[in-house]
Protein backbone atom coordinates (compact mmCIF):
# COMPACT_ATOMS: atom_id res chain seq x y z
CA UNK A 1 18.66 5.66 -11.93
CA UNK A 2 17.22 7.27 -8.63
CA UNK A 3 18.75 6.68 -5.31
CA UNK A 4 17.32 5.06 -2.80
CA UNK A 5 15.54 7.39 -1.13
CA UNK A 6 16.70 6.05 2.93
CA UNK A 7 20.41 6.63 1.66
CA UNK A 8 19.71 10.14 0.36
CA UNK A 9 18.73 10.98 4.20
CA UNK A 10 20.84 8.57 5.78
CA UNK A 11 18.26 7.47 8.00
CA UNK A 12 17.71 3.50 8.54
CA UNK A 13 14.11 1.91 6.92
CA UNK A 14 12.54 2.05 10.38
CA UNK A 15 13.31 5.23 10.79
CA UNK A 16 10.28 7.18 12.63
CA UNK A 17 8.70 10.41 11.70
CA UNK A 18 10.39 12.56 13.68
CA UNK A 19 13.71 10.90 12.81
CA UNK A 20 13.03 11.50 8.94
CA UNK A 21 12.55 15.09 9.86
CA UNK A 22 15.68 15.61 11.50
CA UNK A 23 17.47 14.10 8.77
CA UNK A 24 15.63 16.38 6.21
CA UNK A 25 16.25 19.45 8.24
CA UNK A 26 20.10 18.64 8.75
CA UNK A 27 20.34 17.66 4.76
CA UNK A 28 18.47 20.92 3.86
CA UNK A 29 20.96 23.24 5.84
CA UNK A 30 23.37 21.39 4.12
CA UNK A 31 22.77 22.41 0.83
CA UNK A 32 20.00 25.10 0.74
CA UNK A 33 20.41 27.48 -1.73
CA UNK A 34 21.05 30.35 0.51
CA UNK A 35 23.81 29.07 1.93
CA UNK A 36 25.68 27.20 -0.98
CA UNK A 37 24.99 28.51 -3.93
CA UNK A 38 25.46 26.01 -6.78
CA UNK A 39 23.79 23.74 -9.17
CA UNK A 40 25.10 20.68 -7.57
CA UNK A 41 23.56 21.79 -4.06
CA UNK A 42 20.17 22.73 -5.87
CA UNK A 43 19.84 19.03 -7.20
CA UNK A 44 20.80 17.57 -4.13
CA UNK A 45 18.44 19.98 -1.71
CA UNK A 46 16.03 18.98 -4.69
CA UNK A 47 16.47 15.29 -4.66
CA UNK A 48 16.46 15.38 -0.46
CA UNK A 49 13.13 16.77 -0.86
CA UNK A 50 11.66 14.61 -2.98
CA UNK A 51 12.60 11.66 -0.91
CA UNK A 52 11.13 13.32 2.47
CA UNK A 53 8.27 14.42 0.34
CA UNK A 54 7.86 10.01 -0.20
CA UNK A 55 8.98 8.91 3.37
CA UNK A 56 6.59 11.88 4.90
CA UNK A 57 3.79 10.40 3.66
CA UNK A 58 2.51 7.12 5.43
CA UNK A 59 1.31 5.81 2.30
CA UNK A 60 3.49 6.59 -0.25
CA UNK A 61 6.05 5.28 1.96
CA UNK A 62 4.44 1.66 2.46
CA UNK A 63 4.28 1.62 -1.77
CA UNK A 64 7.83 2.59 -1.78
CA UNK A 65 9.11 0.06 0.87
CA UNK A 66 7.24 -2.80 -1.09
CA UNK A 67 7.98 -1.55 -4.67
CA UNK A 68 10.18 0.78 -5.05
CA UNK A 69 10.12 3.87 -7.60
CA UNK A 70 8.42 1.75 -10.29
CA UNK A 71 5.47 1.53 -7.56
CA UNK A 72 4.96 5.01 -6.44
CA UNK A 73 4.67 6.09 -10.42
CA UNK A 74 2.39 3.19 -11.19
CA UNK A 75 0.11 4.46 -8.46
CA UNK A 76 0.38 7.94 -10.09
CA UNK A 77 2.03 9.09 -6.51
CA UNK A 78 2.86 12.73 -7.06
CA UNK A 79 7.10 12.90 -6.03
CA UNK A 80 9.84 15.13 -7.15
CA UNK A 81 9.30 19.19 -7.26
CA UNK A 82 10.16 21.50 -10.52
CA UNK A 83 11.43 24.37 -8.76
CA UNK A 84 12.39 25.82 -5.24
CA UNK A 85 9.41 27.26 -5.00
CA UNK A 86 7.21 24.81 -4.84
CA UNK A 87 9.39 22.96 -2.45
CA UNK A 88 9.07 25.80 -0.04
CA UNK A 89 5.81 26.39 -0.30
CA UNK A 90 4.75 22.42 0.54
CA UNK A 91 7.40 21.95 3.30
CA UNK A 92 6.73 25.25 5.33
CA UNK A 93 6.52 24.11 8.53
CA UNK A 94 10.02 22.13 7.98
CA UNK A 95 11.68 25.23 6.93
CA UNK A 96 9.87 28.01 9.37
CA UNK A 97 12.53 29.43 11.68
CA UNK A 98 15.50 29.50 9.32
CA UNK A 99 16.45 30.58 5.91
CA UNK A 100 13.62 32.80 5.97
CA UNK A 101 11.06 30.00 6.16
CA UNK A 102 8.86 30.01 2.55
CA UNK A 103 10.77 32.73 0.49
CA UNK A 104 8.27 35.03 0.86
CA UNK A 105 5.23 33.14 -0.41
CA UNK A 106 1.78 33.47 0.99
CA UNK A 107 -0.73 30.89 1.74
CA UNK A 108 -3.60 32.51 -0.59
CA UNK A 109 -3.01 30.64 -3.54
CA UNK A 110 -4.72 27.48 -4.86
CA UNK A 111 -3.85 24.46 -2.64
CA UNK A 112 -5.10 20.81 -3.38
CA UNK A 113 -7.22 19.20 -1.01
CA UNK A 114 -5.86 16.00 1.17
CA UNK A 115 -5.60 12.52 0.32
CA UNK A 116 -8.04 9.86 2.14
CA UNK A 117 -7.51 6.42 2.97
CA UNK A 118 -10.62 3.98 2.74
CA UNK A 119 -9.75 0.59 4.04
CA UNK A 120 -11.90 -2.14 2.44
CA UNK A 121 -12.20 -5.99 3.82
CA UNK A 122 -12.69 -8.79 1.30
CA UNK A 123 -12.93 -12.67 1.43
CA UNK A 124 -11.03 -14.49 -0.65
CA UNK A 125 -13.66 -15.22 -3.00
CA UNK A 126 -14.69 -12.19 -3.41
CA UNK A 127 -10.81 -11.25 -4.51
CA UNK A 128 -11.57 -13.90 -6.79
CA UNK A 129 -14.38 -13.15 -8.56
CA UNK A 130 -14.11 -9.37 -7.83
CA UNK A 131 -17.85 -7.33 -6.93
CA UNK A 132 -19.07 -3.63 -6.06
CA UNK A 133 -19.81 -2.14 -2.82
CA UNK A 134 -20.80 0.66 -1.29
CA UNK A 135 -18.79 2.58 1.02
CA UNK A 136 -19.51 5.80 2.91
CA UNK A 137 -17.08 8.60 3.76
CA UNK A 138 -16.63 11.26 6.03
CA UNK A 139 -14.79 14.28 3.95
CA UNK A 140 -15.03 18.20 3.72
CA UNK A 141 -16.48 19.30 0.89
CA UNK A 142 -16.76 22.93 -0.55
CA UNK A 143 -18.94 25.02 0.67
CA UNK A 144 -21.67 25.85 -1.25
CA UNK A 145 -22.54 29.13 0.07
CA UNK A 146 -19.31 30.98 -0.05
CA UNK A 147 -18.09 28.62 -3.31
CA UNK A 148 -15.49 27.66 -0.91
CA UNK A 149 -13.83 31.14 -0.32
CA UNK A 150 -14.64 31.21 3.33
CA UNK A 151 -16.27 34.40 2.78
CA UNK A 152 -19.36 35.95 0.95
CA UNK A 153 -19.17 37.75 -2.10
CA UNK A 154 -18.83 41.74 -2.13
CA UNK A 155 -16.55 40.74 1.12
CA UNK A 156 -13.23 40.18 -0.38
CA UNK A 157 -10.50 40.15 2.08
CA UNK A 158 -7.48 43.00 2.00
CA UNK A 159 -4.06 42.78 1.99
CA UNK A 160 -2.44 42.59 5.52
CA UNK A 161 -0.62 46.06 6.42
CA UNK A 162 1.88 44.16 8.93
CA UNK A 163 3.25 41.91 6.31
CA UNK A 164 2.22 43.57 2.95
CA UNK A 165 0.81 40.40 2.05
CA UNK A 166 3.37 37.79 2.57
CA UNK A 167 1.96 36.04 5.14
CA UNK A 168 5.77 36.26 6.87
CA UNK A 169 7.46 38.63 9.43
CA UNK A 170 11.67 38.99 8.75
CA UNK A 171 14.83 40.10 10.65
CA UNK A 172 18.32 39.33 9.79
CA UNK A 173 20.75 38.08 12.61
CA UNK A 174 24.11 37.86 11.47
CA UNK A 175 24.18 35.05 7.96
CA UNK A 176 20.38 34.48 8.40
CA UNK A 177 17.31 35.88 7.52
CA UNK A 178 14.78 34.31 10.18
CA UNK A 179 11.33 34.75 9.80
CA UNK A 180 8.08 34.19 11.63
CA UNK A 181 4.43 34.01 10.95
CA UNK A 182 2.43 37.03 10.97
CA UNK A 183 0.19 37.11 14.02
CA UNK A 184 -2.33 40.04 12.38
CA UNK A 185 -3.45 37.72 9.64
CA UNK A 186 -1.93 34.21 11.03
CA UNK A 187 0.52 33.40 7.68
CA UNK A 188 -2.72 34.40 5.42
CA UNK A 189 -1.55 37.75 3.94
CA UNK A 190 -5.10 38.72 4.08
CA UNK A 191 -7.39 39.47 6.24
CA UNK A 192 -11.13 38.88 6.43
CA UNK A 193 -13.50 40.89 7.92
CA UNK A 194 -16.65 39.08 7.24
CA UNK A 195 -16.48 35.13 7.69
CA UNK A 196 -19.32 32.70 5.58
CA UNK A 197 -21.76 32.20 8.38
CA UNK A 198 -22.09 28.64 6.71
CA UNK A 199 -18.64 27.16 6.76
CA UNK A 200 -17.48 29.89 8.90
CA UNK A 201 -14.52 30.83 7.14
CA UNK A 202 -12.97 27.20 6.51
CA UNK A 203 -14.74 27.46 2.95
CA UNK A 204 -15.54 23.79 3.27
CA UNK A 205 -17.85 21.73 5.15
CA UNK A 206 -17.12 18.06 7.02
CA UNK A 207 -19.89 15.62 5.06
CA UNK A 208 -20.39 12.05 4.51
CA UNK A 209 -20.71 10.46 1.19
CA UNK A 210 -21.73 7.21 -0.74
CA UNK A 211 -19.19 5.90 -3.41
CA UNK A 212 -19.77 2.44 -5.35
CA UNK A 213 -16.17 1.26 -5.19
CA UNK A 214 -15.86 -1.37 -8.25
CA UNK A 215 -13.18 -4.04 -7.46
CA UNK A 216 -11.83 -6.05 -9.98
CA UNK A 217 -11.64 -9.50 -10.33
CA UNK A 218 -7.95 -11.10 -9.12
CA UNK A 219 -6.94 -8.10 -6.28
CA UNK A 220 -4.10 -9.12 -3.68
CA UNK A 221 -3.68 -8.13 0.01
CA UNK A 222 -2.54 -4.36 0.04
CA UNK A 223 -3.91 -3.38 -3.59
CA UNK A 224 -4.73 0.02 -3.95
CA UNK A 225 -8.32 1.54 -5.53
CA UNK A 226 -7.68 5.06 -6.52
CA UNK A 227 -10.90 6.98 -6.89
CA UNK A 228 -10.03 10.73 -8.24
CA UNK A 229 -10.95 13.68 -6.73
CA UNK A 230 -13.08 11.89 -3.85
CA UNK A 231 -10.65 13.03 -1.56
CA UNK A 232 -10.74 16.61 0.65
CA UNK A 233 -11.80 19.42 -0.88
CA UNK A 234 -9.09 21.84 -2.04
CA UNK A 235 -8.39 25.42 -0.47
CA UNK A 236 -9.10 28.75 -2.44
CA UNK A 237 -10.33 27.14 -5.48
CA UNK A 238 -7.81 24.53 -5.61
CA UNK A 239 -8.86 20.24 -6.85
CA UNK A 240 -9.75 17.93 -4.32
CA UNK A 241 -7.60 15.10 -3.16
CA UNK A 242 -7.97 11.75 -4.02
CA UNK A 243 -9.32 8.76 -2.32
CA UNK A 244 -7.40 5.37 -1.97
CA UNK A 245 -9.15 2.33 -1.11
CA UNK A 246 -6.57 -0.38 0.76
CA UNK A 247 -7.80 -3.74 0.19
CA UNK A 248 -7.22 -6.33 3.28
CA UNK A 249 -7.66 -9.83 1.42
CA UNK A 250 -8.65 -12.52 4.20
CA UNK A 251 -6.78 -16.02 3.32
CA UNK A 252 -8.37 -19.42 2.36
CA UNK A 253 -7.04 -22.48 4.45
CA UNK A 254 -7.42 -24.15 1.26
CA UNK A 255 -4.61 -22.59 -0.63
CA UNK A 256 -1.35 -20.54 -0.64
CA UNK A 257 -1.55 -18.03 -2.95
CA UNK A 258 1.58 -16.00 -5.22
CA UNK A 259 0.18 -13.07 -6.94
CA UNK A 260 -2.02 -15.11 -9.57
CA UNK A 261 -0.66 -18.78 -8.76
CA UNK A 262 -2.53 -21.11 -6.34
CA UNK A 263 -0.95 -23.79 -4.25
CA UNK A 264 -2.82 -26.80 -2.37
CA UNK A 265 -1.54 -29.88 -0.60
CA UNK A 266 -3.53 -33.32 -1.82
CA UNK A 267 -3.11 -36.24 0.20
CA UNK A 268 -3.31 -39.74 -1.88
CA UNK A 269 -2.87 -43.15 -0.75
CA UNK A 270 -0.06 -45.29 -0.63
CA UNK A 271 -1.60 -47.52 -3.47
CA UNK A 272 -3.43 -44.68 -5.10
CA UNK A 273 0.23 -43.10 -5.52
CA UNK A 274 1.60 -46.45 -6.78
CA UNK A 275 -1.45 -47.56 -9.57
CA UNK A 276 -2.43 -43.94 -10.22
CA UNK A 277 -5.58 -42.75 -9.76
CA UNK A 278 -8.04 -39.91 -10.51
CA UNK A 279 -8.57 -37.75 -7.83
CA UNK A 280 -11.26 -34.75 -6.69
CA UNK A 281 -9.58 -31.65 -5.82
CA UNK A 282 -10.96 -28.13 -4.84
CA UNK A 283 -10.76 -25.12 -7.32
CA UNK A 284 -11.81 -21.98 -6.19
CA UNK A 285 -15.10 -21.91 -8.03
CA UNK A 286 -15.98 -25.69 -7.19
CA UNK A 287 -14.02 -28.98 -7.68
CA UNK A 288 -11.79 -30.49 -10.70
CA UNK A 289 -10.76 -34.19 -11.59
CA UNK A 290 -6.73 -34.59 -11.03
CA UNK A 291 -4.96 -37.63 -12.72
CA UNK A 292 -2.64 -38.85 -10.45
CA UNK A 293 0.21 -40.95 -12.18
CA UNK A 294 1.58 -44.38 -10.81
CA UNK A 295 4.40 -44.05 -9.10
CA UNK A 296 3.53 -40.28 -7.38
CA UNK A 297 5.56 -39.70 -4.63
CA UNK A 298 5.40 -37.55 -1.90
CA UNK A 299 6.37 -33.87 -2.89
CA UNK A 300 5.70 -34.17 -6.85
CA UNK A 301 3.49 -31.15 -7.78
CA UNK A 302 0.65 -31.77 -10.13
CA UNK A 303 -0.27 -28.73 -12.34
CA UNK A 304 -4.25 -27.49 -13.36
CA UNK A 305 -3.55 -24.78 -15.86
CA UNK A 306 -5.81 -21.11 -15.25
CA UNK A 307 -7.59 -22.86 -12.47
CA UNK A 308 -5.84 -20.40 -10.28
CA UNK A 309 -6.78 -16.49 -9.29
CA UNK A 310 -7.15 -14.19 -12.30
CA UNK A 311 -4.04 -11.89 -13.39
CA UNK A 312 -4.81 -8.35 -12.81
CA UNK A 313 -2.70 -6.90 -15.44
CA UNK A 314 -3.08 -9.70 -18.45
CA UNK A 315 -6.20 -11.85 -19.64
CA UNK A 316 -7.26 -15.41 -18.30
CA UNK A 317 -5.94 -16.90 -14.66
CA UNK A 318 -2.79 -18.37 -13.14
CA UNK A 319 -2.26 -21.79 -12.79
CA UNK A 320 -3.25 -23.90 -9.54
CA UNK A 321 0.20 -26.22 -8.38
CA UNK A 322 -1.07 -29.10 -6.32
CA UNK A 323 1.48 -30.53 -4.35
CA UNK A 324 0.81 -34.17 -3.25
CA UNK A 325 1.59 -36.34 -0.11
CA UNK A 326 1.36 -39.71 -0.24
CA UNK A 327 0.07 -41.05 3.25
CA UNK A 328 1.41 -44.40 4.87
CA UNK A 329 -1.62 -46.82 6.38
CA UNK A 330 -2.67 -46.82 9.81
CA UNK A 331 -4.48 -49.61 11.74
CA UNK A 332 -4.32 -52.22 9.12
CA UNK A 333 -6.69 -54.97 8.98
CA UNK A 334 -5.55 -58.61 8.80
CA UNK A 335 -6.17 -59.12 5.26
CA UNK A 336 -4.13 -55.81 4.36
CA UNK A 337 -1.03 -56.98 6.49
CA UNK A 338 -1.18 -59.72 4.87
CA UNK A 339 -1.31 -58.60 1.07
CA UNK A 340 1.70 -56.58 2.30
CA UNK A 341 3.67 -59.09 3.38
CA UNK A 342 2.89 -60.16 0.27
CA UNK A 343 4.00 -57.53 -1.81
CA UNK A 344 7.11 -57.10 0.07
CA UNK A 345 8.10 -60.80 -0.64
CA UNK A 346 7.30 -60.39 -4.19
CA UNK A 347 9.20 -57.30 -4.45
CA UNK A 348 12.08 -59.34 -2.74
CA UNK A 349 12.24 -57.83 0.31
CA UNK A 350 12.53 -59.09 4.14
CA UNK A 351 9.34 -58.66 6.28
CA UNK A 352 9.50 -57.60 10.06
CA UNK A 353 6.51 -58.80 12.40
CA UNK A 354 7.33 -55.74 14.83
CA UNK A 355 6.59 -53.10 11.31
CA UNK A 356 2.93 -53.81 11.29
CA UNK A 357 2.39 -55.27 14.76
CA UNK A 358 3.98 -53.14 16.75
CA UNK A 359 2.50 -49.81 17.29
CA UNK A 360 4.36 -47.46 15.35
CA UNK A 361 5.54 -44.16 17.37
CA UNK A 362 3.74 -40.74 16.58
CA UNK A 363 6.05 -39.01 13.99
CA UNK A 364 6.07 -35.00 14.09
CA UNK A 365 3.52 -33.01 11.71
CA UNK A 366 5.27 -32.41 8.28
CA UNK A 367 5.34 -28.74 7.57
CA UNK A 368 4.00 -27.77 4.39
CA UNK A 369 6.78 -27.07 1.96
CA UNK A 370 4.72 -24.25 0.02
């Protein structure tokens, strides 16, 4: 079982930014390879870097928070590393200034393009019966000139004399190896003498595009759409990112919803609760006819099976829970005080003037127990 990632850093949930960079730093001079060479400091450098890797990332670390590792591999969240390598090379900037910064590795190769973030607004009915819109985003996109290389063809850039190609500039000082960026070709390893006059050497090109974003039936606050490769466009010939649509669900003063289950408060009369009755209550596609049993009392909760919001994962709906509250008569005519009195005699109990002619004192709201 993985560790939670917060305890692998010791950092607290709230932790900011800058905080879980620290920690990641001080963890990584703890066990980097160059300085304690073993297998059980290579897992745990490893297993530090996967979690800032997670907690780095605003957006794998709200999945995390809510749901764990289960959530961040049900959202096909890339985390975890398979060699020291590829740690280095995605957490340069962390590891510039000590320990020789990326091993040696240059920024020429493939490198996949960045995630975007789409939020999308939905009324509750529209959760419910789910719909397709469009949606237009602003994203760099390959250019098509250069084919993305940042440079025209027959223009191929050569290897940097400074660093022979690594990008990085090293000079021991005692136990480290500290290294520094190459100013001649700026970390590249290579350097360009003719730029794409098009996308002038950034081999991509800031655009805005359509997308029909199909939402299914049944989504919840905070849902995730993943659309693949609709993202930024990649860096010398590497796959674009991916785009995730956020869903922000408005509530329905109507209901409480829980995942697929739908509650509602119905308010029945005293002598509707006591005979029974048949009662109209709302659905979210219209209105349904509730039995209400004699002798209801406040609080009993009244069931209307896959009348509630459709499951996202498994066929047919959730149920809708109504949850009833019986309501004591106000302003009673004469005739009704007097079938009361009635009924209280018959059911052999003492009658009060002051309970129906005095005016009763205004009770506090009952909260909703839902």
């Amino acid at each position: 079982m993985k560790r939670d990632y917060y305890e692998i850093l010791s950092i607290h949930r709230e932790a900011s930014v800058t905080e879980i960079k620290s920690a990641y730093r001080k963890k990584a001079l703890e066990c980097h390879p160059d300085r304690n060479p073993s297998a059980e400091a290579e897992e745990q450098f490893k297993e530090a870097s996967e979690a800032y890797e997670v907690l780095s990332d605003s957006q794998k670390r709200a999945v995390y928070d809510q749901y764990g590792h289960a959530g961040l591999d049900s959202r096909g969240f890339h985390h975890g590393f398979s060699d020291m390598g590829d740690i280095f090379s995605n957490f340069s900037d962390v590891f510039e200034g000590f320990f020789g910064g990326g091993r040696g590795r240059s920024r020429n190769g493939p490198s996949p393009g960045q995630d975007l973030r789409y939020d999308l607004q939905l009324s509750f009915m529209e959760a419910f019966q789910g719909l397709e819109r469009k949606i237009e985003i602003e994203r760099q996109e390959s250019c098509v000139s250069c084919e993305g290389r940042g440079y025209p063809k027959g223009h191929e850039p050569t290897t940097c004399r400074h660093c022979g190609g690594k990008g990085q500039l090293y000079h021991s000082q005692g136990f480290f190896t500290i290294s520094s960026t190459c100013g001649s070709c700026q970390g590249q390893g290579r350097v360009v003498k003719e730029h794409c006059s098009e996308c002038r050497g950034r081999g991509s090109i800031g655009r805005s595009k359509k997308l029909n974003v199909k939402v299914p039936a049944g989504v919840d606050n905070g849902n995730q759409l993943c659309l693949r490769s609709e993202g930024e466009a990649g860096k010398n010939g590497g796959p674009p990112g991916d785009l995730y649509v956020v869903l922000h669900v408005e509530e329905d003063h109507r209901f409480q919803r829980h995942g697929a289950e739908l509650h509602l408060e119905q308010k029945v009369s005293m002598a509707a609760a006591a005979l029974g009755h048949e009662v109209e209550v709302p659905v979210p596609e219209g209105h349904e006819k509730l039995r209400v049993p004699p002798g209801a009392q406040t609080g009993d909760i009244l069931k209307l099976s896959g009348k509630g919001m459709p499951n996202l994962r498994h066929k047919g709906r959730g149920d809708l829970l109504v949850h009833l509250f019986v309501e004591t008569p106000k302003n009673l005519s004469p005739k009704q005080e007097e079938l009361l009195r009635a009924f209280l005699t018959e059911s052999g109990e003492k009658t009060a003037e002051s309970s129906f002619t005095k005016s009763p004192k205004k009770s506090k709201k009952s909260k909703r127990w839902f």
